[in-house]
PDB file of N, CA and C in Angstrom:
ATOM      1  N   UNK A   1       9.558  10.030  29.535  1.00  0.00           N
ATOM      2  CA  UNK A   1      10.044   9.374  28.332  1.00  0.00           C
ATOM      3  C   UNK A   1       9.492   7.955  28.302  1.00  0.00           C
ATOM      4  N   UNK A   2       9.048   7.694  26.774  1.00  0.00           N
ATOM      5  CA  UNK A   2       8.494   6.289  27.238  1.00  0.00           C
ATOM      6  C   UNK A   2       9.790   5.143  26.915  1.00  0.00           C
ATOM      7  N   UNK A   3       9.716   3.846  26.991  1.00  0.00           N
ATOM      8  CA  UNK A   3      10.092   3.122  27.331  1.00  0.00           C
ATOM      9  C   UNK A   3      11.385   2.339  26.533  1.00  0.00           C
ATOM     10  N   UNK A   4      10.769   2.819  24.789  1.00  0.00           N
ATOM     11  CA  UNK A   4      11.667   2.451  23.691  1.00  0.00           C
ATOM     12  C   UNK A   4      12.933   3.839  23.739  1.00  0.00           C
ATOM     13  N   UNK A   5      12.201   5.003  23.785  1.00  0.00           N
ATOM     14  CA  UNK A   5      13.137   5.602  23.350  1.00  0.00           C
ATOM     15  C   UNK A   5      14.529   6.004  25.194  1.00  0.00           C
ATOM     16  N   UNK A   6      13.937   5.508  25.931  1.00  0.00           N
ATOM     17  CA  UNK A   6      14.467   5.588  26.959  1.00  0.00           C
ATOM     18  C   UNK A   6      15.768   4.451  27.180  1.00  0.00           C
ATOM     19  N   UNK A   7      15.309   3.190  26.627  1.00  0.00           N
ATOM     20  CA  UNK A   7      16.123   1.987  26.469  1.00  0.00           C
ATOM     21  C   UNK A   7      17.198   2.600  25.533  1.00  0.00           C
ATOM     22  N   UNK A   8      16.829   3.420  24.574  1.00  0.00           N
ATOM     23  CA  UNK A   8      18.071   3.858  23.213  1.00  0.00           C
ATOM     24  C   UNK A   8      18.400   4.516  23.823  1.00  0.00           C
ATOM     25  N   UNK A   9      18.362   5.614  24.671  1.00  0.00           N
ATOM     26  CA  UNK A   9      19.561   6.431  24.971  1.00  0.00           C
ATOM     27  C   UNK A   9      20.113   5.709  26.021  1.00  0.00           C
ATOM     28  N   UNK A  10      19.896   4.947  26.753  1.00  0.00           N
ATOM     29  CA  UNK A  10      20.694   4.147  27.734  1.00  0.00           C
ATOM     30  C   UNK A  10      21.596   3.312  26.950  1.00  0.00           C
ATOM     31  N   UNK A  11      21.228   3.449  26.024  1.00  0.00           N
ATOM     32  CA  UNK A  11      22.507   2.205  25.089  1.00  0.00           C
ATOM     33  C   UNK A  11      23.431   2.992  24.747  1.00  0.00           C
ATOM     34  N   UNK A  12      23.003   4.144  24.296  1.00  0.00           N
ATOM     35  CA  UNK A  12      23.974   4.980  23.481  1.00  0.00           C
ATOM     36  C   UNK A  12      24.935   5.695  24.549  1.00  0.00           C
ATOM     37  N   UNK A  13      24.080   6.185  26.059  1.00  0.00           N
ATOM     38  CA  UNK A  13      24.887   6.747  26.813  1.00  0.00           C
ATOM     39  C   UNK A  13      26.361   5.433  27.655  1.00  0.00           C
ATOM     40  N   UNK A  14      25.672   4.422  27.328  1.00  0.00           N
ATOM     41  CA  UNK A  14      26.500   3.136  27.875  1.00  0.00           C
ATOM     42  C   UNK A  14      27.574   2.813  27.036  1.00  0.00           C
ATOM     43  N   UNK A  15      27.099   3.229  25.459  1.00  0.00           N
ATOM     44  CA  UNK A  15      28.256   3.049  24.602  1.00  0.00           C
ATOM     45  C   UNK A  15      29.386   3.923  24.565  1.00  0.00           C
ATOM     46  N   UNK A  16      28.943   5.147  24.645  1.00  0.00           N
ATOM     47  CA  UNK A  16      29.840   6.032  24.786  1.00  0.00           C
ATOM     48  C   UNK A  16      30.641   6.177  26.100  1.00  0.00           C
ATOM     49  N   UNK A  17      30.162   5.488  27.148  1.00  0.00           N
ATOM     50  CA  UNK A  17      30.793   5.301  27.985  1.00  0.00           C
ATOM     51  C   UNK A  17      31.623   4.441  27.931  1.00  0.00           C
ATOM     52  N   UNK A  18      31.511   3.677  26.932  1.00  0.00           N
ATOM     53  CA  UNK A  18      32.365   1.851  26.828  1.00  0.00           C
ATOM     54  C   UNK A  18      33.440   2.895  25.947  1.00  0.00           C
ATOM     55  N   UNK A  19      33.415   3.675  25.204  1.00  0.00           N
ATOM     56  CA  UNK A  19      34.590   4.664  24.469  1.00  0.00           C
ATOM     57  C   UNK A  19      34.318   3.987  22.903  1.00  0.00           C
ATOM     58  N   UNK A  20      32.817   4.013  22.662  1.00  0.00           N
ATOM     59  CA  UNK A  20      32.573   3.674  21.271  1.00  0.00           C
ATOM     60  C   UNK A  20      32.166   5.440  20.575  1.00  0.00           C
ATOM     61  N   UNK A  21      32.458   5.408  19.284  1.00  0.00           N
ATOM     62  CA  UNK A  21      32.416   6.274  18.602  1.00  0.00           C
ATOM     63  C   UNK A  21      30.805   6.341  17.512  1.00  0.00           C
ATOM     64  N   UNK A  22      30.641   5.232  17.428  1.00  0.00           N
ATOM     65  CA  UNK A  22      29.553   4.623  16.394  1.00  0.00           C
ATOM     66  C   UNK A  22      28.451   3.905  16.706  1.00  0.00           C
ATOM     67  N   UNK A  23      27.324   4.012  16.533  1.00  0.00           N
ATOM     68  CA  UNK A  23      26.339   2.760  17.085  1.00  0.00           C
ATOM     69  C   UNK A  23      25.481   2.428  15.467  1.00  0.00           C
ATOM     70  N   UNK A  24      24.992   1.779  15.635  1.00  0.00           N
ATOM     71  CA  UNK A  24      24.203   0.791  14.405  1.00  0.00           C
ATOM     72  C   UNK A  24      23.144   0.007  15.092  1.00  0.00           C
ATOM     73  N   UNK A  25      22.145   0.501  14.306  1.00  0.00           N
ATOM     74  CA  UNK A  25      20.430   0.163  14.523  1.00  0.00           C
ATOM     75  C   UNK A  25      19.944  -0.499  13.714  1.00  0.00           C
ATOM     76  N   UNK A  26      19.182  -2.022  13.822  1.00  0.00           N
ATOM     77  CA  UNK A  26      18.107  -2.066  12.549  1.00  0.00           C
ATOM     78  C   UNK A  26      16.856  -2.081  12.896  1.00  0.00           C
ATOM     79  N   UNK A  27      15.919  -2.022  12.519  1.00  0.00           N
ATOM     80  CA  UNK A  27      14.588  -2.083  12.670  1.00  0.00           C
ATOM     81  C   UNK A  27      13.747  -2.098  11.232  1.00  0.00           C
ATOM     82  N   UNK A  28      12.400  -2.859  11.205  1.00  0.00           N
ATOM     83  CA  UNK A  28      11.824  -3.495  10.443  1.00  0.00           C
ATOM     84  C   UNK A  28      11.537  -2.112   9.840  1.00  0.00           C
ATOM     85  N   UNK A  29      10.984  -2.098   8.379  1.00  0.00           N
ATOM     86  CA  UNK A  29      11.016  -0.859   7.500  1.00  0.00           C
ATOM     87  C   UNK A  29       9.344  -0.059   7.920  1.00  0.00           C
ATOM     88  N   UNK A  30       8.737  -1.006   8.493  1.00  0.00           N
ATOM     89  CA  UNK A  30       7.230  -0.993   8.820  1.00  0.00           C
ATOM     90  C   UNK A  30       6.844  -0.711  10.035  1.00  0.00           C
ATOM     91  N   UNK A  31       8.181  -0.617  11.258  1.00  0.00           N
ATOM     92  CA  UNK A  31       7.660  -0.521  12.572  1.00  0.00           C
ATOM     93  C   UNK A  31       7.927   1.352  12.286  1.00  0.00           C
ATOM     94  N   UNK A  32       7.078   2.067  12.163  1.00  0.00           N
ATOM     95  CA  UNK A  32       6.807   3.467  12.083  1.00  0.00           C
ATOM     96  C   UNK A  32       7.366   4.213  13.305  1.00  0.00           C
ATOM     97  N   UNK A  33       6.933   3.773  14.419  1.00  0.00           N
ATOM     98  CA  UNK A  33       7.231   4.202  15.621  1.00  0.00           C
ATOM     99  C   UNK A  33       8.911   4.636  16.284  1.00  0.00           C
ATOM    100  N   UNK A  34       9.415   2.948  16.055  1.00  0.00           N
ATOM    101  CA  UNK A  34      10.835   2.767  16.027  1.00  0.00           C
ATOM    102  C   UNK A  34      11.474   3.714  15.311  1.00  0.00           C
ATOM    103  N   UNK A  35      11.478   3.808  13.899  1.00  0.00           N
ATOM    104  CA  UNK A  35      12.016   4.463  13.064  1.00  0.00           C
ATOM    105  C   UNK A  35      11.859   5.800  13.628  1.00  0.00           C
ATOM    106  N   UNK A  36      10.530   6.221  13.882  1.00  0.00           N
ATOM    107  CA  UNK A  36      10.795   8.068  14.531  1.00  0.00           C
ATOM    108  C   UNK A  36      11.554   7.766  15.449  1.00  0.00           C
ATOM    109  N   UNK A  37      11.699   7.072  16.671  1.00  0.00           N
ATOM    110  CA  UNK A  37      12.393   6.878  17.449  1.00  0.00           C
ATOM    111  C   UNK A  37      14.253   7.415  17.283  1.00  0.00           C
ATOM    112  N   UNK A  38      14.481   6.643  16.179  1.00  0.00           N
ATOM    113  CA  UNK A  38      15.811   6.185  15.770  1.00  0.00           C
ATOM    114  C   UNK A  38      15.985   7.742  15.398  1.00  0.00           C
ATOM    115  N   UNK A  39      15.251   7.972  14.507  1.00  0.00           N
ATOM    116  CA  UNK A  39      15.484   9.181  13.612  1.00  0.00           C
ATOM    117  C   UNK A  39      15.617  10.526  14.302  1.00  0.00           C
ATOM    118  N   UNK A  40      14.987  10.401  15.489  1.00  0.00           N
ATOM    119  CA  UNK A  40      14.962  11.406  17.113  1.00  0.00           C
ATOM    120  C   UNK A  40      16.277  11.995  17.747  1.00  0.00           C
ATOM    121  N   UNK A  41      16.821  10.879  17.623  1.00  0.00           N
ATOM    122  CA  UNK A  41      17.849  10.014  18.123  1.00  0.00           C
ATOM    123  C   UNK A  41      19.258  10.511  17.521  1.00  0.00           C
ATOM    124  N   UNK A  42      19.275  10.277  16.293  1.00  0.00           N
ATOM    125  CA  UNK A  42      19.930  10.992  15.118  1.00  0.00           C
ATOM    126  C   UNK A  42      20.764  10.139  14.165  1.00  0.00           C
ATOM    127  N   UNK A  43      19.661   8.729  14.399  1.00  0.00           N
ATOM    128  CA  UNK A  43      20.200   7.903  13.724  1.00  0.00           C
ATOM    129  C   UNK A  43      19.696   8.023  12.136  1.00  0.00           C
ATOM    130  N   UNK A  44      20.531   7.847  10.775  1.00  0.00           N
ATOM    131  CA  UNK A  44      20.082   7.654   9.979  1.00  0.00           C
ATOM    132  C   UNK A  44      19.881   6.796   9.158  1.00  0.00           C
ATOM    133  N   UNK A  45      18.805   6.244   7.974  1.00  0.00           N
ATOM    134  CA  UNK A  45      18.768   5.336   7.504  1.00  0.00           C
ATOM    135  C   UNK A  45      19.854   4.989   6.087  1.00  0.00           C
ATOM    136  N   UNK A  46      20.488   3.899   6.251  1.00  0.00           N
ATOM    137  CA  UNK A  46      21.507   3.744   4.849  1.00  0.00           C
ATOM    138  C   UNK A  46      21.214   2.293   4.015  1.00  0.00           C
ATOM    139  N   UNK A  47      20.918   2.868   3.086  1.00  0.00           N
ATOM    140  CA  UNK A  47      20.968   1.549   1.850  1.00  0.00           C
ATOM    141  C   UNK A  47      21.490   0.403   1.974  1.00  0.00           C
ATOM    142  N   UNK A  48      21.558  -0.157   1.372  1.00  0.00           N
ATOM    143  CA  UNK A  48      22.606  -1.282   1.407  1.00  0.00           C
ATOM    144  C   UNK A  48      22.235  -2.833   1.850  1.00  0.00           C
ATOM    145  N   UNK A  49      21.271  -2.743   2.634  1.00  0.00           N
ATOM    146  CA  UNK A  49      21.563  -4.509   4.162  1.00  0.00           C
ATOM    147  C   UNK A  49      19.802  -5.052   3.754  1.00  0.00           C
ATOM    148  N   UNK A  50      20.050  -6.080   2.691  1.00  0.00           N
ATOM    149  CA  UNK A  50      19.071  -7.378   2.433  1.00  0.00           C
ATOM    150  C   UNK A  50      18.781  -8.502   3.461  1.00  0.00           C
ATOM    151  N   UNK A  51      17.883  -8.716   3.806  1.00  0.00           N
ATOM    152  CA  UNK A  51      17.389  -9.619   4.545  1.00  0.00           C
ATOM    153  C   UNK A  51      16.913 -10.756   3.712  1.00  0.00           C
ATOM    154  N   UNK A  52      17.207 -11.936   3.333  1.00  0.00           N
ATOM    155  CA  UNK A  52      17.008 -13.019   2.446  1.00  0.00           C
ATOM    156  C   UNK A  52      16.365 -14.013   2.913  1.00  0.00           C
ATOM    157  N   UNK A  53      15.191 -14.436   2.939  1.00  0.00           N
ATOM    158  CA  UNK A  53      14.743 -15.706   3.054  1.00  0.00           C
ATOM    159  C   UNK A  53      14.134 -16.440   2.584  1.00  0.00           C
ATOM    160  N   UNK A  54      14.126 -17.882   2.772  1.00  0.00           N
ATOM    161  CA  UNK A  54      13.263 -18.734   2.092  1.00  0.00           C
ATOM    162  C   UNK A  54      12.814 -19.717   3.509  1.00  0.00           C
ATOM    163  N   UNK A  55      11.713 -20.838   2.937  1.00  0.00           N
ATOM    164  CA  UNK A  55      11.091 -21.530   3.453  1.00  0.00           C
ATOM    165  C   UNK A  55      12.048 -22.945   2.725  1.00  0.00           C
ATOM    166  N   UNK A  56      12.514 -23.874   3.452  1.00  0.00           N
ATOM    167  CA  UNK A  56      12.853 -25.140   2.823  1.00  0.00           C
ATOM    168  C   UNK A  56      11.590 -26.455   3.130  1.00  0.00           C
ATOM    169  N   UNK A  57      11.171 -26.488   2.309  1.00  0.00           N
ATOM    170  CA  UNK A  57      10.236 -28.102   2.283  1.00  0.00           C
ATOM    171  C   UNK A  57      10.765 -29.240   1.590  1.00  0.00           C
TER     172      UNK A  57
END
């Protein structure tokens, strides 16, 4: 297993060990890789969460 998707199930098996029911992922809409990752995983993607920025000069 390589290295990303090995780190996610160690989280998830750690969470569920902590007696969590739920986990929540973000990742950039463009990292391709991640996303199969996530999606492997059986995480799914949901609408909703804007990232807003500006530059102040």
């Amino acid at each position: 297993m390589k290295l990303a998707p090995a780190l996610k199930v160690e989280g998830i098996r750690r969470a569920r060990s902590a007696g969590f029911s739920k986990m929540i992922t973000n990742n950039l809409s463009v990292n391709a890789p991640m996303l199969i990752v996530n999606r492997r995983l059986g995480f799914e993607a949901r609408p909703g969460l804007w990232v807003m920025h500006r530059t102040l000069a």
